[in-house]
Protein backbone atom coordinates (compact mmCIF):
# COMPACT_ATOMS: atom_id res chain seq x y z
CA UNK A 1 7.35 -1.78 -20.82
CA UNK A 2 4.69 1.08 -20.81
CA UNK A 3 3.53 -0.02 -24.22
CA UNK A 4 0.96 -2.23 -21.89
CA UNK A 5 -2.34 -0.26 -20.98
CA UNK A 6 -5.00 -0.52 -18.06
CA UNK A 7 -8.18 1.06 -17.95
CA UNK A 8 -9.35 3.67 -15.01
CA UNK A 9 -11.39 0.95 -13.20
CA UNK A 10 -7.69 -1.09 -13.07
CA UNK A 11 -6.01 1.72 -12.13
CA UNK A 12 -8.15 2.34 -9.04
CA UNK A 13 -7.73 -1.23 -8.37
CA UNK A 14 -3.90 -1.10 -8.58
CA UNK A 15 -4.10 1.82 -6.45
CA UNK A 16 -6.65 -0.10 -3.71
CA UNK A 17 -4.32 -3.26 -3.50
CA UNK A 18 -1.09 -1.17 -3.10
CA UNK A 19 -2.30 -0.24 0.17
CA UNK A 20 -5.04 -2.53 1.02
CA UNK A 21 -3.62 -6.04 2.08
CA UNK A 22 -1.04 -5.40 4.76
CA UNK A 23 -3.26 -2.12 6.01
CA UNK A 24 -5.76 -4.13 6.99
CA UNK A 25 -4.40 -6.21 9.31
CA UNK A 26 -1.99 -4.09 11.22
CA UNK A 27 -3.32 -0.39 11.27
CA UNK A 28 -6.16 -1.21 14.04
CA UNK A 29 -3.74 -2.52 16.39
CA UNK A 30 -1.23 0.51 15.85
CA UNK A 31 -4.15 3.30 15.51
CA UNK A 32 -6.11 1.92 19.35
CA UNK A 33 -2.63 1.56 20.58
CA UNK A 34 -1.81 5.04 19.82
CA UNK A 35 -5.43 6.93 19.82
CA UNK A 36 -7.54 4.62 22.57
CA UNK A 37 -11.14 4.85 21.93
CA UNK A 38 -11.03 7.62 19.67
CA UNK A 39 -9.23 5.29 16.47
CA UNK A 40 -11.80 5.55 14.23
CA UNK A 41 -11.09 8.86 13.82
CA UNK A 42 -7.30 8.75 12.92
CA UNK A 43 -8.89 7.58 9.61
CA UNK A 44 -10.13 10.49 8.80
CA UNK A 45 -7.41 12.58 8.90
CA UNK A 46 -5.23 9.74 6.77
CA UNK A 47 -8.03 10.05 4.02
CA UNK A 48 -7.42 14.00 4.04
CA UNK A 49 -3.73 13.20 3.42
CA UNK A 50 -4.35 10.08 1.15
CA UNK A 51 -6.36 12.89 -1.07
CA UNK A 52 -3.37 15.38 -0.74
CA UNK A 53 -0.67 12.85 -2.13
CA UNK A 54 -3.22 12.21 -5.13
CA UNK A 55 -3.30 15.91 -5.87
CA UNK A 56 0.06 16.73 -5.65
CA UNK A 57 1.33 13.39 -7.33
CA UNK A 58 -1.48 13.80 -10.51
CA UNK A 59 -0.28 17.92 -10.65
CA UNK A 60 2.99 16.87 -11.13
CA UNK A 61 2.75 13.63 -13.14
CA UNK A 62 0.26 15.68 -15.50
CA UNK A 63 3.12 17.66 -16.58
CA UNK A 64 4.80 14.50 -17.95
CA UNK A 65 2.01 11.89 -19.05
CA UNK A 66 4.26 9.60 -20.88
CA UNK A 67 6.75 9.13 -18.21
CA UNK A 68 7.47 8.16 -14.56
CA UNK A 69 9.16 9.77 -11.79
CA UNK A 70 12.09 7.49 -12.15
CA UNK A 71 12.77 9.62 -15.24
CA UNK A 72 11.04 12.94 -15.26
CA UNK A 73 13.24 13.86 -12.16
CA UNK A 74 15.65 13.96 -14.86
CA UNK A 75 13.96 16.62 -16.68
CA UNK A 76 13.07 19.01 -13.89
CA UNK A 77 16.83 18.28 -11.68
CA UNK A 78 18.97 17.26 -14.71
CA UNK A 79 20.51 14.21 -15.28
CA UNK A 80 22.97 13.64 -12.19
CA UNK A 81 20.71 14.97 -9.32
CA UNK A 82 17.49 13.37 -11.28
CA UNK A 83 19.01 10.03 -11.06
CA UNK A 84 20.12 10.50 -7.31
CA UNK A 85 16.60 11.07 -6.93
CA UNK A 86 15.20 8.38 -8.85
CA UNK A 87 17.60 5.91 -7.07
CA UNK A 88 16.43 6.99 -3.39
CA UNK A 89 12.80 6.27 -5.06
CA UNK A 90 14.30 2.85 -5.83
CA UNK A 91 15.54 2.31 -2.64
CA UNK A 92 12.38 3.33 -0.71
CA UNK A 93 10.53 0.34 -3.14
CA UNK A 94 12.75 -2.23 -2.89
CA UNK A 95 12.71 -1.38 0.85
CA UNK A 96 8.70 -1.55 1.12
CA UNK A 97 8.43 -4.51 -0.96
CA UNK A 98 10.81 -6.64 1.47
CA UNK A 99 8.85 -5.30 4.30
CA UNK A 100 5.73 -6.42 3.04
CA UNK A 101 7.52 -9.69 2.35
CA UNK A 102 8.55 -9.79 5.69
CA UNK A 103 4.84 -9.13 6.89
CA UNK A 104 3.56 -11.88 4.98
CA UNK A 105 6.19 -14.57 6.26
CA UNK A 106 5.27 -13.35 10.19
CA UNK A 107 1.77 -14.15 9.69
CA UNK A 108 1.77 -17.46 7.86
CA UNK A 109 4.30 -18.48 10.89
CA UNK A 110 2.68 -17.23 13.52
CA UNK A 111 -0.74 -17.96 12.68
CA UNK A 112 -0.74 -21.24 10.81
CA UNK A 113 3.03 -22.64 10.22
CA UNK A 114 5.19 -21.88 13.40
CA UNK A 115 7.21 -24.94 12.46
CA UNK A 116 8.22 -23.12 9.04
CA UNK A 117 11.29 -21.60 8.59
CA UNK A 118 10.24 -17.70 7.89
CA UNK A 119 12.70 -17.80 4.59
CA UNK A 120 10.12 -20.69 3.01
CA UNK A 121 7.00 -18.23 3.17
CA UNK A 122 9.17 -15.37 1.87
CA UNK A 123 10.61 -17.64 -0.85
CA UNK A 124 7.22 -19.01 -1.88
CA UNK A 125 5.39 -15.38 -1.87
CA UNK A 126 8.60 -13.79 -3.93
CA UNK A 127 8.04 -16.60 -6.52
CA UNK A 128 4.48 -16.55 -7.01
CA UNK A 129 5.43 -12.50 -7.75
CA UNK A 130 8.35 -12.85 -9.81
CA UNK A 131 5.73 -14.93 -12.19
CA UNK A 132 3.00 -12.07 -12.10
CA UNK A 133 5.74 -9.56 -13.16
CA UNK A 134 7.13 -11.48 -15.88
CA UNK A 135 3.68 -11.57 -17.14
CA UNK A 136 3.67 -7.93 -17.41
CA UNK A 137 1.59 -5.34 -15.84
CA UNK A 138 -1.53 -6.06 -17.48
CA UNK A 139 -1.62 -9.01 -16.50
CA UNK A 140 -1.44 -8.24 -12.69
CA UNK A 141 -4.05 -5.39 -13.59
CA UNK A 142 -6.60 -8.18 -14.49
CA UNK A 143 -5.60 -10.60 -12.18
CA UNK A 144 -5.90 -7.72 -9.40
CA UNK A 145 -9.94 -7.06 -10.19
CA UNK A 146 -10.92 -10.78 -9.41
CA UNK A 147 -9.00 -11.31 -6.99
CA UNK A 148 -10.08 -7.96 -5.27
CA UNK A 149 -13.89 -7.90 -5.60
CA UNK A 150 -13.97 -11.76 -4.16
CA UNK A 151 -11.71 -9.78 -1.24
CA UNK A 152 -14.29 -6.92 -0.45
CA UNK A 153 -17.15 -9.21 -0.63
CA UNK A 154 -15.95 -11.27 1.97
CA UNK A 155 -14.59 -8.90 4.28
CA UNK A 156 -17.81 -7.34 4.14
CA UNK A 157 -19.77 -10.78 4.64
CA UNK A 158 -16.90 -11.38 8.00
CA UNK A 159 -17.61 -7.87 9.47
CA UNK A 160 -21.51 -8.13 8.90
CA UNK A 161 -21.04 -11.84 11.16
CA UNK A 162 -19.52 -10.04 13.22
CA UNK A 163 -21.65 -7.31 14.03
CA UNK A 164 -23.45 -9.44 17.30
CA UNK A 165 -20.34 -9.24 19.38
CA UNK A 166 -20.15 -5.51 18.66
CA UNK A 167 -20.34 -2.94 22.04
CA UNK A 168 -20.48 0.50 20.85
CA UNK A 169 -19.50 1.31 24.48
CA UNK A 170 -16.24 0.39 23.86
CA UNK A 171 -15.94 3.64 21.43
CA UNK A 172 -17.29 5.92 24.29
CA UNK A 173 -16.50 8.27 25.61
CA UNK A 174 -15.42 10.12 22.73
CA UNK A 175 -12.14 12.43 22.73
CA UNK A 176 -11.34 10.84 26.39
CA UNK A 177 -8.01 11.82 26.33
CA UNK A 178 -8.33 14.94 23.73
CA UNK A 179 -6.88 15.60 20.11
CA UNK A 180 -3.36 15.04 20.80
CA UNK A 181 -3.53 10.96 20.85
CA UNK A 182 -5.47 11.09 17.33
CA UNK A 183 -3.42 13.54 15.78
CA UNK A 184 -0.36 11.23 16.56
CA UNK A 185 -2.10 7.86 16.44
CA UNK A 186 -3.42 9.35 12.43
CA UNK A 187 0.12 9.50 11.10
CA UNK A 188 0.67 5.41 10.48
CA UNK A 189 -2.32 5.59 8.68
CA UNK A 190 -1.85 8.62 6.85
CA UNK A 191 1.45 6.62 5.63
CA UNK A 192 0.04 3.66 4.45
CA UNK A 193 -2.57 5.62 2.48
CA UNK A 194 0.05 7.77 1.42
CA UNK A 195 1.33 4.58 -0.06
CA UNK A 196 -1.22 5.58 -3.82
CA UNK A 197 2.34 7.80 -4.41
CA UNK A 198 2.85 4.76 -6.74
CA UNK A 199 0.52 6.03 -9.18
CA UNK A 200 3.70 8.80 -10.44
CA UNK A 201 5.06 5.25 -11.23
CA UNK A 202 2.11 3.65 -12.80
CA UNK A 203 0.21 6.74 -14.78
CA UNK A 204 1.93 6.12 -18.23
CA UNK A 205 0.40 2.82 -18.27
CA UNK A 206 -3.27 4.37 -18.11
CA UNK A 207 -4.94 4.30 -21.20
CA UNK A 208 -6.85 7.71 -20.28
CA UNK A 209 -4.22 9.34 -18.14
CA UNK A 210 -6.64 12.51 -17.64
CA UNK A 211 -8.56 10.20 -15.41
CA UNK A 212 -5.90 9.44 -13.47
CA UNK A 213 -7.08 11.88 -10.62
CA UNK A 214 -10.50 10.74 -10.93
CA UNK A 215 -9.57 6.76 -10.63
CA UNK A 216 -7.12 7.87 -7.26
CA UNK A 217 -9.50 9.88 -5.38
CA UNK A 218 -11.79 6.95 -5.91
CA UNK A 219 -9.24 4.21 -4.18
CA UNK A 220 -8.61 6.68 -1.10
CA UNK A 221 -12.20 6.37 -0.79
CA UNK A 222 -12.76 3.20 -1.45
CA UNK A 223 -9.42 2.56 1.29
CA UNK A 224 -10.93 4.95 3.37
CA UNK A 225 -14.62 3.41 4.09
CA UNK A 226 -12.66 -0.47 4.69
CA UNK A 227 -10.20 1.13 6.86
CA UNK A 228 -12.48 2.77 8.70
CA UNK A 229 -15.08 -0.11 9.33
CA UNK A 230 -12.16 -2.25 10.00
CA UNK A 231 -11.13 -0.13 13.11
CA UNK A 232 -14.55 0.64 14.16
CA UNK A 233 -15.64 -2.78 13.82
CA UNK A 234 -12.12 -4.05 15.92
CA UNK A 235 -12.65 -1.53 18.40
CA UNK A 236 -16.56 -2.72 18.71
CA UNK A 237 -15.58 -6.17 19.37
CA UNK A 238 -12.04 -6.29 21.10
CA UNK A 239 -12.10 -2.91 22.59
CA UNK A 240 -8.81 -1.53 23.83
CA UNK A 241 -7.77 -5.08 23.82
CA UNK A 242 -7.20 -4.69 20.09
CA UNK A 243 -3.98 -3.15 20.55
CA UNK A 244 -2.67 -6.17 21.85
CA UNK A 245 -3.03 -8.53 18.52
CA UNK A 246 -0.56 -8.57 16.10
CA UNK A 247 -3.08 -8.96 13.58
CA UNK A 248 -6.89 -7.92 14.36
CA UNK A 249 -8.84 -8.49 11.74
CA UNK A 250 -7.84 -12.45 12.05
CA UNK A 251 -8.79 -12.84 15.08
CA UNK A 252 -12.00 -11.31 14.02
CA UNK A 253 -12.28 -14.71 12.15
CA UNK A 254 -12.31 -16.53 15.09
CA UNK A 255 -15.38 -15.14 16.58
CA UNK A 256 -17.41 -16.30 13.58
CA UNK A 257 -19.96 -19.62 14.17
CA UNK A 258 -23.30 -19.62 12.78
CA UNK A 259 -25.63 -22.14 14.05
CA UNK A 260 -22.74 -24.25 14.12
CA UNK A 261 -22.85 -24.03 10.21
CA UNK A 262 -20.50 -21.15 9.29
CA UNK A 263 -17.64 -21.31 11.51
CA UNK A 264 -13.32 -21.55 11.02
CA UNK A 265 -13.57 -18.64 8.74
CA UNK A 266 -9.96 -17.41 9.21
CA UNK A 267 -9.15 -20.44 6.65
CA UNK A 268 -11.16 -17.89 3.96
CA UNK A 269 -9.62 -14.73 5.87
CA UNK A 270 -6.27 -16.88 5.38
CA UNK A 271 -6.70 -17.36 1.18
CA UNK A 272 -7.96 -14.09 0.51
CA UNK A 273 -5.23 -12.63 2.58
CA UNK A 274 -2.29 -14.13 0.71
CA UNK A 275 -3.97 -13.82 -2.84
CA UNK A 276 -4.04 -10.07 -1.90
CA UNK A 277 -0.63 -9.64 -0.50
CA UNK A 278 0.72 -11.56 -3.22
CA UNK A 279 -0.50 -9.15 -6.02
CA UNK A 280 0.36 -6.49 -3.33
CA UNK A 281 3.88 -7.63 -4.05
CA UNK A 282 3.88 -8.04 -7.40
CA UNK A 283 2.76 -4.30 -7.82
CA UNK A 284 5.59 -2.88 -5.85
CA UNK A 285 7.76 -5.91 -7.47
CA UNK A 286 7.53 -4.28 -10.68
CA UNK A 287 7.94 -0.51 -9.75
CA UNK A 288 11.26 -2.00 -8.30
CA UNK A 289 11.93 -3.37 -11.84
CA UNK A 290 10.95 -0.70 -13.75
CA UNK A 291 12.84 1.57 -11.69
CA UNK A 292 16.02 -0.39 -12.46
CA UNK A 293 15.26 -0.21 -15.87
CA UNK A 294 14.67 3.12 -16.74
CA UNK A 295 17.06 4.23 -14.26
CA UNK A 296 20.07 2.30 -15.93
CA UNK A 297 18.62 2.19 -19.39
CA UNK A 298 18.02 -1.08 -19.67
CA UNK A 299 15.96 -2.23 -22.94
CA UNK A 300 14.32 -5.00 -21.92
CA UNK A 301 12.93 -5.33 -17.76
CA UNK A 302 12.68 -9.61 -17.51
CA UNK A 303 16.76 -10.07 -17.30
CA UNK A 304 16.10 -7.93 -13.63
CA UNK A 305 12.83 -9.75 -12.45
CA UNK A 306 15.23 -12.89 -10.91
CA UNK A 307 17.88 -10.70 -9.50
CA UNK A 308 15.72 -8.41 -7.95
CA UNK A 309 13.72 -11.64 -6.05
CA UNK A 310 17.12 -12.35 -4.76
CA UNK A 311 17.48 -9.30 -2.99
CA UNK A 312 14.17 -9.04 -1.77
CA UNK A 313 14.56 -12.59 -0.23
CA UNK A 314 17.69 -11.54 1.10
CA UNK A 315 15.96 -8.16 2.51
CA UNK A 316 13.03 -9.37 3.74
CA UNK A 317 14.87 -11.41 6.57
CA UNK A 318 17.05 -8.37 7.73
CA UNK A 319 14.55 -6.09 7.50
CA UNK A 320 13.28 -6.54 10.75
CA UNK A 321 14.34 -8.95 13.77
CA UNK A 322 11.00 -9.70 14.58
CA UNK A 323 7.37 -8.58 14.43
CA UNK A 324 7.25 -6.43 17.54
CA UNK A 325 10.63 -4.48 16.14
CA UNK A 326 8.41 -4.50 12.95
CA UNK A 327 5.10 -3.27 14.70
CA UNK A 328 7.43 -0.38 16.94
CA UNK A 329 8.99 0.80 13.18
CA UNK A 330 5.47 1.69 11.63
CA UNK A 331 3.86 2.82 14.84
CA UNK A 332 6.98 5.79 15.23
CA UNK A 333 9.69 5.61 12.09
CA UNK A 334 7.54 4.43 9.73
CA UNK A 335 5.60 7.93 9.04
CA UNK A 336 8.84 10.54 9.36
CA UNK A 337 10.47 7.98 6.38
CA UNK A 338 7.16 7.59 4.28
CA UNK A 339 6.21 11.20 4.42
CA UNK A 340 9.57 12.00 2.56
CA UNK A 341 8.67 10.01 -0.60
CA UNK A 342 5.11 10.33 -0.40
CA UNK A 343 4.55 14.32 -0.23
CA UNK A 344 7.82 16.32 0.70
CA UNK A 345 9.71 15.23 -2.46
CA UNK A 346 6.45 15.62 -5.08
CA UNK A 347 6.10 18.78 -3.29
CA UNK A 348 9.42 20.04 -3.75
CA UNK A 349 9.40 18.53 -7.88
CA UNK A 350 6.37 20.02 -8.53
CA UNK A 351 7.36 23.52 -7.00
CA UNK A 352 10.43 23.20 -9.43
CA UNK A 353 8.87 22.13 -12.60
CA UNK A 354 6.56 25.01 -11.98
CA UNK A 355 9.00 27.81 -11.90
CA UNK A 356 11.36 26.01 -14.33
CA UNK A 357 8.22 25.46 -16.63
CA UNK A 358 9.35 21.84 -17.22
CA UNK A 359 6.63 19.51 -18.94
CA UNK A 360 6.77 17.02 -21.82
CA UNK A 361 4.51 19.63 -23.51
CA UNK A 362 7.25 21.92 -23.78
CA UNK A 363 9.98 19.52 -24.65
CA UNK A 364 8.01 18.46 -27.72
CA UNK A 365 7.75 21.97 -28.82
CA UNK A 366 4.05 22.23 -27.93
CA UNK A 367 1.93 23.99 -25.72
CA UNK A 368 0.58 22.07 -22.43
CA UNK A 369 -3.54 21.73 -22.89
């Protein structure tokens, strides 16, 4: 499988979409509900973590370029604890993947089809995946680009139409209620940028894996200047009232007419959304294969692309009971659990590979450059 190669530029793309898609609609809501006024800045401090996770996942996935962490946990635990390890790295993707599943059925039903069964949407999404990933990884690479320049234009075309119904009163007064409420309304955020972890999954498939740090640190920023117009520009126009939508940035949509020319652009908001989401899923689609894979030795990765849809279909409905059990998870659980896979664990691997002096260098009799 990791005979396919992407380029740097890809690579930050990967990296963008894996956290991109389902970010953008739901972190305003959580961040005002949690920080007030002051939600802009919880960004900040989730772009100082974003940055951490690409240091400490490059460090450690430098010390094995050819492989991922599904098997150089192997090398620096040994074989039975490695594989424990790799599996709860399974189970955290599979996991993610049927939440964003899940995310994507709420809002096609509750914004457009509240007639359709949720298990349609889900179905529909997890096939259109299943596809990419049988196409193999390059393929989603270069699908990713188009699809994700013809996303950032737009969103920046809907927040500049935007920018009349924007009140910079509603940011004031600055640090109303202190540091407290952005320190804990930053740690959602933090987690979904934390979410570029994927890249200890993806690295062997860069073509110049020494600019693997590089291409990151340029997708946290990248996330972190949308992420942080997309609050400011919610909080501008909604106000505290932002905290109340399930998803923000649609109803941004809805403010849109000009001159009676340019109007119903949550139709556009709608496409764009669902082409994103739907690489989104592929991406995590196929760590969740290739996990299986190289975690059970499996030669060839397209025999697990149809069982693994069946599970996420089967996932995504019992993930959550509904969206506000969904919006309560990654506003308080959500951070706790993603912290563990995104930092704590690296952390922990790198310390150990460090004092064990485990690298692929050294297993290949060589000296690490």
């Amino acid at each position: 499988m990791v005979d396919e190669k992407i380029s740097p530029a890809e690579f930050t793309g990967i990296l963008v979409t894996t956290v991109l898609p389902t970010a953008l609609l739901s972190v305003p809501a959580v961040a005002v509900g949690l920080a007030g006024r002051d939600a802009w800045m919880t960004e900040i401090l989730a772009s100082v973590f974003g940055l951490m996770v690409v240091f400490v996942s490059t460090m450690l996935s430098f010390r094995f370029p050819e492989k991922t962490i599904f098997q150089y946990t192997n090398d620096i635990l040994g074989k039975y604890l490695g594989k424990l390890i790799g599996l709860a790295y399974l189970f955290f993707i599979i996991i993610g993947a049927a939440q964003i599943i899940r995310q994507f059925g709420a809002f096609i039903v509750i914004s457009y089809l509240p007639r359709t069964p949720l298990l349609v949407s889900n179905i529909v999404l997890i096939m259109l995946a299943a596809y990419a990933v049988k196409s193999g990884f390059e393929v989603i690479a270069r699908m990713n680009q188009f699809v994700l320049l013809i996303m950032l234009v737009s969103l920046a075309g809907i927040f500049l139409l935007v920018t009349n119904e924007f009140r910079h009163e509603h940011l004031l007064p600055v640090l109303e209620n202190g540091v407290k409420p952005v320190l804990r309304g930053g740690l959602t955020p933090s987690a979904w940028k934390g979410e570029v972890f994927i890249l200890m999954i993806f690295l062997p498939y860069l073509n110049q894996y020494k600019k693997a740090r590089a291409a990151a640190v340029k997708s946290v920023i990248i996330l972190s200047v949308i992420m942080f117009l997309d609050i400011v520009i919610c909080l501008g126009v909604f106000g505290l009232q932002t905290a109340q939508f399930v998803f923000p940035v649609f109803s941004l949509a809805y403010y849109i007419e000009v001159a009676a020319f340019i109007e119903r652009v949550e139709a556009v908001v709608l496409a764009l959304w669902v082409s994103g989401v739907t690489i989104k899923v592929a991406i995590w689609y196929y760590a969740g294969v290739l996990g299986i894979t190289q975690i059970f030795g499996l030669k060839n990765y397209k025999p697990v692309v149809f069982p693994l849809g069946l599970i996420l279909g089967v996932l995504s409905l019992i993930v959550f009971d509904n969206s506000t059990e969904a919006a309560r998870f990654f506003a308080h659980e959500f951070p706790p659990y993603a912290f563990t896979f995104e930092i704590i664990i690296p952390i922990g691997l790198l310390i150990l590979a460090v004092i064990r002096k485990k690298n692929s260098f050294q297993q290949k009799g060589g000296k690490s450059k």
